[in-house]
PDB file of N, CA and C in Angstrom:
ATOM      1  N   UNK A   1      35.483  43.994  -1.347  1.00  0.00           N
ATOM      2  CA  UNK A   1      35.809  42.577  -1.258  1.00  0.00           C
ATOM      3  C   UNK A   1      34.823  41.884  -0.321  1.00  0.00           C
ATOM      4  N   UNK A   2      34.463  40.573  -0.613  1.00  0.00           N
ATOM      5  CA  UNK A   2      33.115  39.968   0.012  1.00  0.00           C
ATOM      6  C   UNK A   2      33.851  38.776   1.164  1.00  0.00           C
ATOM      7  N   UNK A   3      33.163  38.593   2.503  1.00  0.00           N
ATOM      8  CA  UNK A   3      34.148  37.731   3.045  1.00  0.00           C
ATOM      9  C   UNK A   3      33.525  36.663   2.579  1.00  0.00           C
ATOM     10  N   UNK A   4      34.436  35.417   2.381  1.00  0.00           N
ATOM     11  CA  UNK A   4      33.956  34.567   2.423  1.00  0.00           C
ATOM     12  C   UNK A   4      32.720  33.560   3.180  1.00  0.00           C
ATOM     13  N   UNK A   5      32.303  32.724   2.881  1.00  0.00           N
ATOM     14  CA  UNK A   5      31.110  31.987   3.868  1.00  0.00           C
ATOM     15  C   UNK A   5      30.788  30.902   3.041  1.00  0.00           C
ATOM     16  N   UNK A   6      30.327  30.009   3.847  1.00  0.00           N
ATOM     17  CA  UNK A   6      29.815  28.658   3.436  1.00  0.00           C
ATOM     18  C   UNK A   6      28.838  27.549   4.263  1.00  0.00           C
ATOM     19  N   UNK A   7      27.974  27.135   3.660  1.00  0.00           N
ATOM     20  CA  UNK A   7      27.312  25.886   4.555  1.00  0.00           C
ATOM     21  C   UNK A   7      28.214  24.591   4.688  1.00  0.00           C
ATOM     22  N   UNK A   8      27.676  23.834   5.662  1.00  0.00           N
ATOM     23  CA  UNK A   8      28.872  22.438   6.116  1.00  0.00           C
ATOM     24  C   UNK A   8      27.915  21.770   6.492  1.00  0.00           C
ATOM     25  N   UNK A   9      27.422  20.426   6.039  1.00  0.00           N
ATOM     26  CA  UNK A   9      25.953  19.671   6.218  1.00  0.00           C
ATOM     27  C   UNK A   9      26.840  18.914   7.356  1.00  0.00           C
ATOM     28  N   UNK A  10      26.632  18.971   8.561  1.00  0.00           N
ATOM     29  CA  UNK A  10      26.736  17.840   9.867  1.00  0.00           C
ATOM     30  C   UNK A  10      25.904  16.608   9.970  1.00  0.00           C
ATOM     31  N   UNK A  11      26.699  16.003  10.223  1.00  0.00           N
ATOM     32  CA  UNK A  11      25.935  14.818  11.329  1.00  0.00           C
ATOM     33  C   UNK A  11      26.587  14.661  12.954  1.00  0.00           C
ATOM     34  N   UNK A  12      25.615  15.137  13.344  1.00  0.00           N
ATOM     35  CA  UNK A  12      26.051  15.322  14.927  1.00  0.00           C
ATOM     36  C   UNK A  12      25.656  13.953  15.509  1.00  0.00           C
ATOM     37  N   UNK A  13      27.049  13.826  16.633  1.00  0.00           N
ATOM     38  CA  UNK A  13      26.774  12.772  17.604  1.00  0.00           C
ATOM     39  C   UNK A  13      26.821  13.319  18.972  1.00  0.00           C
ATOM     40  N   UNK A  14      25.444  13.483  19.579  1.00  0.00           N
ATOM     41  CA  UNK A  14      26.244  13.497  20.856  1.00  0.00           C
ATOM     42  C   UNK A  14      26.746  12.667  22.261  1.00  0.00           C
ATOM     43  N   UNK A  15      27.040  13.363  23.154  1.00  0.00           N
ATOM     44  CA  UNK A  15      27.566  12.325  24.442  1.00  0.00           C
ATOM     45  C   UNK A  15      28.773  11.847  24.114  1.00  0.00           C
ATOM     46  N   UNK A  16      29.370  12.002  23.247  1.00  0.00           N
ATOM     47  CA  UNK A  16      30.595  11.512  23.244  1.00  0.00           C
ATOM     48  C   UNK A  16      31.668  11.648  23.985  1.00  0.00           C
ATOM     49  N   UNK A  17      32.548  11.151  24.467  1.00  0.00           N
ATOM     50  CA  UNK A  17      33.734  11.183  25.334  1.00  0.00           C
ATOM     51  C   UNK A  17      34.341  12.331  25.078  1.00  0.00           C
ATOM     52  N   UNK A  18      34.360  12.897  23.513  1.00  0.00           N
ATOM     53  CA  UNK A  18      35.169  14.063  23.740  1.00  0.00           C
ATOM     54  C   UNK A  18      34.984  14.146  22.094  1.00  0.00           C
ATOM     55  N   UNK A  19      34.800  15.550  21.747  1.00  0.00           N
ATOM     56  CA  UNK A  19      34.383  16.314  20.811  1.00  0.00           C
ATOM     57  C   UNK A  19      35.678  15.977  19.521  1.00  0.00           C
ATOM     58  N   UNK A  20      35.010  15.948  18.785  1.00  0.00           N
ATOM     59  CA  UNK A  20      36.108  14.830  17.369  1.00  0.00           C
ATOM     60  C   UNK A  20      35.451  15.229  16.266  1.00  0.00           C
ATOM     61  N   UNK A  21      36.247  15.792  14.921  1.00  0.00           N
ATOM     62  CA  UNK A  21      35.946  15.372  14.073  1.00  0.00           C
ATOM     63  C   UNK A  21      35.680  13.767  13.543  1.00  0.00           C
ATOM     64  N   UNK A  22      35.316  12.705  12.902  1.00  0.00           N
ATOM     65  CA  UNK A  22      34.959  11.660  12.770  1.00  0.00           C
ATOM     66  C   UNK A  22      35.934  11.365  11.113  1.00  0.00           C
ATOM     67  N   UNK A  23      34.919  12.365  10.362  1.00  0.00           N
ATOM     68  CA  UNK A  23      35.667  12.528   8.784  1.00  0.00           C
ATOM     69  C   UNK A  23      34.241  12.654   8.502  1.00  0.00           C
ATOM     70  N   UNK A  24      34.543  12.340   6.773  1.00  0.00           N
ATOM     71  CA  UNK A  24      33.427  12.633   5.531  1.00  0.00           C
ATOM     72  C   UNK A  24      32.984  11.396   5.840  1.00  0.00           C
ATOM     73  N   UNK A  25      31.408  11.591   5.395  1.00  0.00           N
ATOM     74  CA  UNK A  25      29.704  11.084   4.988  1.00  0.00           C
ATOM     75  C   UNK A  25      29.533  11.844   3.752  1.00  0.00           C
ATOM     76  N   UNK A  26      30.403  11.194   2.676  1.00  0.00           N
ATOM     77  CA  UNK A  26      29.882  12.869   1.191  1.00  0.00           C
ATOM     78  C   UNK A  26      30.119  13.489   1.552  1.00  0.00           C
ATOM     79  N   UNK A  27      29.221  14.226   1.548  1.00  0.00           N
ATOM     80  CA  UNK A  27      29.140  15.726   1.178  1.00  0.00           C
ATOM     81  C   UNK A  27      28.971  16.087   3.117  1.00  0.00           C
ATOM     82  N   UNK A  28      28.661  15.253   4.015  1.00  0.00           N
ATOM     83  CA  UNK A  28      28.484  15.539   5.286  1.00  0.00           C
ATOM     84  C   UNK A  28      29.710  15.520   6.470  1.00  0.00           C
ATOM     85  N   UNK A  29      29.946  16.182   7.259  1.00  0.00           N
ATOM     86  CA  UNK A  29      30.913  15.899   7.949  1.00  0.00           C
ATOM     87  C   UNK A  29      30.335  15.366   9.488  1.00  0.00           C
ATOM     88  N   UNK A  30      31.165  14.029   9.713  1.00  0.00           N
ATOM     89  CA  UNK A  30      30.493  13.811  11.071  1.00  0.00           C
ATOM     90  C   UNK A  30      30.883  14.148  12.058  1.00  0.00           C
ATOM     91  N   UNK A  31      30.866  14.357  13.294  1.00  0.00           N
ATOM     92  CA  UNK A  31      31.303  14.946  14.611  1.00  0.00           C
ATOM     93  C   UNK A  31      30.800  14.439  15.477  1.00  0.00           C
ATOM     94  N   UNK A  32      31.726  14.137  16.363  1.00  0.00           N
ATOM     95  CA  UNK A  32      31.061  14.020  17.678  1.00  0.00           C
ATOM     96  C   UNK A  32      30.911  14.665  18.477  1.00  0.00           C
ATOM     97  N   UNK A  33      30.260  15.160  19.577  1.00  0.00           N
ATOM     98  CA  UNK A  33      29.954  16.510  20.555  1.00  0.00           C
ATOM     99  C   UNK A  33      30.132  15.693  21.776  1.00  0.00           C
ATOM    100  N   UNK A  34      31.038  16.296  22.976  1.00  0.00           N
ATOM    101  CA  UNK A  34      30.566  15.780  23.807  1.00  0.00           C
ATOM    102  C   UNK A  34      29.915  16.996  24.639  1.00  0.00           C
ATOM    103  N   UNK A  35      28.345  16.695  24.509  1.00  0.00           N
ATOM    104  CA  UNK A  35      27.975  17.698  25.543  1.00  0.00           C
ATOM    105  C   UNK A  35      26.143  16.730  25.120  1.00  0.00           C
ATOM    106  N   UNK A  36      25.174  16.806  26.229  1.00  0.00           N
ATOM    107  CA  UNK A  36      23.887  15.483  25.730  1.00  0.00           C
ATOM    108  C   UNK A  36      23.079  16.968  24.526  1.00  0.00           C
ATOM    109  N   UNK A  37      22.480  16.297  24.327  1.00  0.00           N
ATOM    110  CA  UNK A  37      21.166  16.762  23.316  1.00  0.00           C
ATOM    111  C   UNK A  37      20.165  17.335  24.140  1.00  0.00           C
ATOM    112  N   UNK A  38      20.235  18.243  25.200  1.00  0.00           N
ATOM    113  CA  UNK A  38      19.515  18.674  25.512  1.00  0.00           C
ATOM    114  C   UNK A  38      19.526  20.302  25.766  1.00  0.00           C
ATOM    115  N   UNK A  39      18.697  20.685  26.084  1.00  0.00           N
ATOM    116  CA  UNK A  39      18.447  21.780  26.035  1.00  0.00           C
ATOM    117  C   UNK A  39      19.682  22.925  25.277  1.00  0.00           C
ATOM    118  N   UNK A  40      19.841  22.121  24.151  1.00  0.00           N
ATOM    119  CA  UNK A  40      20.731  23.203  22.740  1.00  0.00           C
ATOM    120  C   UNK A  40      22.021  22.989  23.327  1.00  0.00           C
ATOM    121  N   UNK A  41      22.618  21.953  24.540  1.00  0.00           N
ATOM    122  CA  UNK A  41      24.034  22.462  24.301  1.00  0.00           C
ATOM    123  C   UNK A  41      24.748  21.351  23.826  1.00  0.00           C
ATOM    124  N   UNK A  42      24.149  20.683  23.604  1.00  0.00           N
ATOM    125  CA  UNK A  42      25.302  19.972  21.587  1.00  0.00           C
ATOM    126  C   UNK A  42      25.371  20.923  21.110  1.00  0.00           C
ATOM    127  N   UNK A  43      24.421  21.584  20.373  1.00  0.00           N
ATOM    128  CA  UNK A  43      24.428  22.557  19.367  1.00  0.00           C
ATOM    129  C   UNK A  43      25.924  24.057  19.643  1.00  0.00           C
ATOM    130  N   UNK A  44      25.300  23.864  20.942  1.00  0.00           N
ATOM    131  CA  UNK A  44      26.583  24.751  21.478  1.00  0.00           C
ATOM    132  C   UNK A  44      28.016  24.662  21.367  1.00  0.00           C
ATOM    133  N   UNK A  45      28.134  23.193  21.950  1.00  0.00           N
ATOM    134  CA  UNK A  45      29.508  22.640  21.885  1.00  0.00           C
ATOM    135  C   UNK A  45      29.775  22.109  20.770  1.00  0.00           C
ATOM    136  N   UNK A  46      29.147  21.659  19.724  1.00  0.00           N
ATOM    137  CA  UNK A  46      29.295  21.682  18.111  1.00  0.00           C
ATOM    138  C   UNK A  46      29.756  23.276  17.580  1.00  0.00           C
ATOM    139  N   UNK A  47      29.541  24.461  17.877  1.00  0.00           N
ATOM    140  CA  UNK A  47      29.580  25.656  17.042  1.00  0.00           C
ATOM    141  C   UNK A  47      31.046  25.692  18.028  1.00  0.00           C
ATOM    142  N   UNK A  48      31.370  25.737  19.220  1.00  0.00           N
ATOM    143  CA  UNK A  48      32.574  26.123  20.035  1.00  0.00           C
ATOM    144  C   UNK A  48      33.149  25.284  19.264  1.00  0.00           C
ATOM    145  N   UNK A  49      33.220  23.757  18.804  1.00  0.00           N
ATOM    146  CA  UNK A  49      34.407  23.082  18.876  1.00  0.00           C
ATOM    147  C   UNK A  49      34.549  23.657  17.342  1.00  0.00           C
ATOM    148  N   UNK A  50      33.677  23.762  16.415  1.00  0.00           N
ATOM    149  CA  UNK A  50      34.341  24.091  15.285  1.00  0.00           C
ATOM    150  C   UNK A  50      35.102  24.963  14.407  1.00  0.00           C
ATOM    151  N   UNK A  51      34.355  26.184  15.604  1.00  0.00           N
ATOM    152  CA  UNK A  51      34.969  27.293  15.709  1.00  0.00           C
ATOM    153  C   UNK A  51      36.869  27.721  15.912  1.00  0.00           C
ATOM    154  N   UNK A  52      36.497  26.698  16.792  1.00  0.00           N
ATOM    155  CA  UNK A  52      38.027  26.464  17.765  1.00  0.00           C
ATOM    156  C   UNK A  52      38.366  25.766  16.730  1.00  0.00           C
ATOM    157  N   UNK A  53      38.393  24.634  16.116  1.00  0.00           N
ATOM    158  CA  UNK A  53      39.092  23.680  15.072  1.00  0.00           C
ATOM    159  C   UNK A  53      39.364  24.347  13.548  1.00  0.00           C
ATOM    160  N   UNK A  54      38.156  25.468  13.186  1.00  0.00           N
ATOM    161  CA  UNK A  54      38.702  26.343  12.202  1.00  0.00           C
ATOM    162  C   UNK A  54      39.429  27.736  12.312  1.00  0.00           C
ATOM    163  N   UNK A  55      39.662  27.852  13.414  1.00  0.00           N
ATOM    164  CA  UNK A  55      40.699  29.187  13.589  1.00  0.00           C
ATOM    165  C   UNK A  55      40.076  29.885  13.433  1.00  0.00           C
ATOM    166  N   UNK A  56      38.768  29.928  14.412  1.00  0.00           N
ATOM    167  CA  UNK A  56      37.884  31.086  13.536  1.00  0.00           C
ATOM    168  C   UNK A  56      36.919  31.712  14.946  1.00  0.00           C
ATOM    169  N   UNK A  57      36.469  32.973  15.044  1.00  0.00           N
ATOM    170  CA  UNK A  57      35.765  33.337  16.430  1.00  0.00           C
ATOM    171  C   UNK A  57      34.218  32.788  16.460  1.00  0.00           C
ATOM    172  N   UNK A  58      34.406  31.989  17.445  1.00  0.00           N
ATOM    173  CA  UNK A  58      32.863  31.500  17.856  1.00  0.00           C
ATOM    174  C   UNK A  58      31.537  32.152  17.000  1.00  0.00           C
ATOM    175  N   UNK A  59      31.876  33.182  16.814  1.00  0.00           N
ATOM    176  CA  UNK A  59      30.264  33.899  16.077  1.00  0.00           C
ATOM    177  C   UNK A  59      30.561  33.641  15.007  1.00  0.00           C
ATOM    178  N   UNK A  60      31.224  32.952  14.071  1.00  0.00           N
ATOM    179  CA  UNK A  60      31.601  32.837  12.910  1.00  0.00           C
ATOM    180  C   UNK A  60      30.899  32.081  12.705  1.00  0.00           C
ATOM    181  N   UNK A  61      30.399  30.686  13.480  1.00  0.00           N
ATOM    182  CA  UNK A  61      29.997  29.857  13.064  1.00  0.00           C
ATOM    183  C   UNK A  61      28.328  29.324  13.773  1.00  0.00           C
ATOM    184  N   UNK A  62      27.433  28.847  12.825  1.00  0.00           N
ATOM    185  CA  UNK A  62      25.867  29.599  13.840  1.00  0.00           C
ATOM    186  C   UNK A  62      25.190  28.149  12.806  1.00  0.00           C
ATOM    187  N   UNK A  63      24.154  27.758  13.761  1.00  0.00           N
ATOM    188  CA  UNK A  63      23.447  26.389  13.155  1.00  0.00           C
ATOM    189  C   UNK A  63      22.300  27.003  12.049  1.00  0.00           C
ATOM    190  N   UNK A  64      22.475  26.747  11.243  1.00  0.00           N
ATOM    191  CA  UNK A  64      21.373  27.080   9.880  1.00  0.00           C
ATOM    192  C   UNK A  64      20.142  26.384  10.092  1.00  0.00           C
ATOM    193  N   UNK A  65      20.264  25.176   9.835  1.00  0.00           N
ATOM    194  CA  UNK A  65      19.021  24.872  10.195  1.00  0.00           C
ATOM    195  C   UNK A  65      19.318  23.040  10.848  1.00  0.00           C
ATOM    196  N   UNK A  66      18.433  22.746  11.322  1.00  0.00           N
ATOM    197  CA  UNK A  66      18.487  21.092  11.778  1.00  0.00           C
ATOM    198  C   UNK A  66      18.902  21.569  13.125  1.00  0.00           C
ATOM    199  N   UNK A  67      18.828  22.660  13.737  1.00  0.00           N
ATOM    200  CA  UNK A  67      19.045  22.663  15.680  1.00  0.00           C
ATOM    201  C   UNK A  67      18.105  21.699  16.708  1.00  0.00           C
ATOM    202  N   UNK A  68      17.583  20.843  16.170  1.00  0.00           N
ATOM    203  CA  UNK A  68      16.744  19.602  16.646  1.00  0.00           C
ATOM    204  C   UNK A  68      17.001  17.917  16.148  1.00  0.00           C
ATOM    205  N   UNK A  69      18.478  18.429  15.273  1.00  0.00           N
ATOM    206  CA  UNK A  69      18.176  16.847  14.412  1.00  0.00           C
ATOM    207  C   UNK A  69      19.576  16.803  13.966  1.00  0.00           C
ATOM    208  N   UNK A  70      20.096  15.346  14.603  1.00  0.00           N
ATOM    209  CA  UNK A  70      21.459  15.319  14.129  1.00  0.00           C
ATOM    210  C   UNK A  70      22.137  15.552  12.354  1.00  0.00           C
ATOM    211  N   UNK A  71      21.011  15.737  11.884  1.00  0.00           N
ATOM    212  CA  UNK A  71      21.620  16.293  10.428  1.00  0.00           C
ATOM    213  C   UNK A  71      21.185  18.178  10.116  1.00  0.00           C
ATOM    214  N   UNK A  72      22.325  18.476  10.048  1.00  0.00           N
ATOM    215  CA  UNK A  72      22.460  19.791  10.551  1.00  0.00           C
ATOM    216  C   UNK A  72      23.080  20.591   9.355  1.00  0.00           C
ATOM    217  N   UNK A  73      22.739  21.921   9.214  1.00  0.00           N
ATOM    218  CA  UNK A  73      23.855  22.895   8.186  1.00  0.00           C
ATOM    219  C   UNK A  73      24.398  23.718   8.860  1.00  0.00           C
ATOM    220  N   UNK A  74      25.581  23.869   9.144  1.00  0.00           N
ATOM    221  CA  UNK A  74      25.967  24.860   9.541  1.00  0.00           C
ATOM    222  C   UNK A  74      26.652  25.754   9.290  1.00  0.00           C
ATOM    223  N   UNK A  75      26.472  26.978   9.289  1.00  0.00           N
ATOM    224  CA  UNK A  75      26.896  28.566   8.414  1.00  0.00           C
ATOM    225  C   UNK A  75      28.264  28.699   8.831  1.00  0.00           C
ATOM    226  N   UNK A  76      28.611  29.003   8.579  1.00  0.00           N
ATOM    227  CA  UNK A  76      30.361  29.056   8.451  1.00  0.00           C
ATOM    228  C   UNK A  76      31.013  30.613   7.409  1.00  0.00           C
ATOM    229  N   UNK A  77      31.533  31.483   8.337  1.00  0.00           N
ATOM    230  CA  UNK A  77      31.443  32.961   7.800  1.00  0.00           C
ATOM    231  C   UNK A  77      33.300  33.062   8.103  1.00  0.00           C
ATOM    232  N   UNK A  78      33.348  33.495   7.069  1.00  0.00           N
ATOM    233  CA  UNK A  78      34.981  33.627   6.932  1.00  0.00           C
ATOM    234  C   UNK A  78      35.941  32.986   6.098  1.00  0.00           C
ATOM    235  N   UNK A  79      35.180  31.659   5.613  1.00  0.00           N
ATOM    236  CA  UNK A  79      36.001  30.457   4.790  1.00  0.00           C
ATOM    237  C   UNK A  79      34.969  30.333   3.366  1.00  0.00           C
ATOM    238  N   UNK A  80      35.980  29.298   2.526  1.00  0.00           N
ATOM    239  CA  UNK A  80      35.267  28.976   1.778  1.00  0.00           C
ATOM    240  C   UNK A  80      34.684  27.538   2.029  1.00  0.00           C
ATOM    241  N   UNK A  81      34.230  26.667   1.240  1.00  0.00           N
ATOM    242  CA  UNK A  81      34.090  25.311   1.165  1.00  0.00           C
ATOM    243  C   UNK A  81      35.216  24.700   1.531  1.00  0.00           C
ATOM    244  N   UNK A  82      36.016  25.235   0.366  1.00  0.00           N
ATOM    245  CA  UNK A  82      37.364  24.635   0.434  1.00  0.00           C
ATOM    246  C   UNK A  82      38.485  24.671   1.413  1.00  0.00           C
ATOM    247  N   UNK A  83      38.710  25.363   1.889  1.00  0.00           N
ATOM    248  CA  UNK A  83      38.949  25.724   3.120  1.00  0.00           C
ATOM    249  C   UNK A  83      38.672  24.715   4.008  1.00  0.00           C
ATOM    250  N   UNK A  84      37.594  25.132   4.372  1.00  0.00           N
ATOM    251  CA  UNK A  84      36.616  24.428   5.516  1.00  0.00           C
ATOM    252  C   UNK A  84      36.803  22.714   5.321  1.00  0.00           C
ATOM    253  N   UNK A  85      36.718  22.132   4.302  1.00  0.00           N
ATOM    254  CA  UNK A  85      37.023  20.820   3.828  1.00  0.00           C
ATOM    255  C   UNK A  85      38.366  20.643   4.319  1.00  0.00           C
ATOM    256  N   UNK A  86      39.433  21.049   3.447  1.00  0.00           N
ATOM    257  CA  UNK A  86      40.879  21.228   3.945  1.00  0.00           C
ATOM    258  C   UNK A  86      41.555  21.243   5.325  1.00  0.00           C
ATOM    259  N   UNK A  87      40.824  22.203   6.491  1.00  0.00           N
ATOM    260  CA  UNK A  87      40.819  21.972   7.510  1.00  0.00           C
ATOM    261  C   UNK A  87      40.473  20.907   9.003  1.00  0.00           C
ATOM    262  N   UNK A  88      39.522  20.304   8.035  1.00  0.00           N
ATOM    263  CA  UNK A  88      38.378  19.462   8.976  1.00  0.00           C
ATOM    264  C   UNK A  88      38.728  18.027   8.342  1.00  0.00           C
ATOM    265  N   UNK A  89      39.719  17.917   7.460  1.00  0.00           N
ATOM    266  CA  UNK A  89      39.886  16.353   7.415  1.00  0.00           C
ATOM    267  C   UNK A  89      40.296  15.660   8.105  1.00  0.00           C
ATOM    268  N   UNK A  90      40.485  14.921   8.804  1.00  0.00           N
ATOM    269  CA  UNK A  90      41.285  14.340   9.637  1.00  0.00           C
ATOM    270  C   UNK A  90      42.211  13.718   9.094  1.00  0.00           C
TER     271      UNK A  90
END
């Protein structure tokens, strides 16, 4: 049996007051991070919070590609799409 996994196209915000799903952009989900854009720990506190918001262990979830640019994919190991959609709506 194969575990599930999936990409999740972000749009990251950071500095925000406090780490939020936002909702759907399409096919993108927006977020806010609160942690600045520097030296990778948005990126950080983007993979913790989503981790934490999908019931899922921190290594589950790892930046694919865009770790420099608020439009982001991020790998998501354990879920499906659907899932992952289902969970993250607000």
């Amino acid at each position: 049996m194969t575990v599930p996994s999936c990409q999740l196209a972000i749009k990251a915000v950071p500095n925000a007051p406090r780490s939020a799903v936002v909702g759907w952009l399409g096919d993108a989900l927006k977020v806010k991070v609160h942690a600045p854009a520097v030296e990778g720990r948005a990126n950080e506190e983007l993979g913790r919070f989503l981790a934490e918001s999908l019931d899922l262990p921190r290594r589950a979830v790892t930046i694919a590609t865009g770790s420099t640019s608020r439009q982001k994919r991020v790998q998501i190991d354990g879920l499906s799409l659907t899932e992952v959609r289902a969970r993250l709506t607000p």
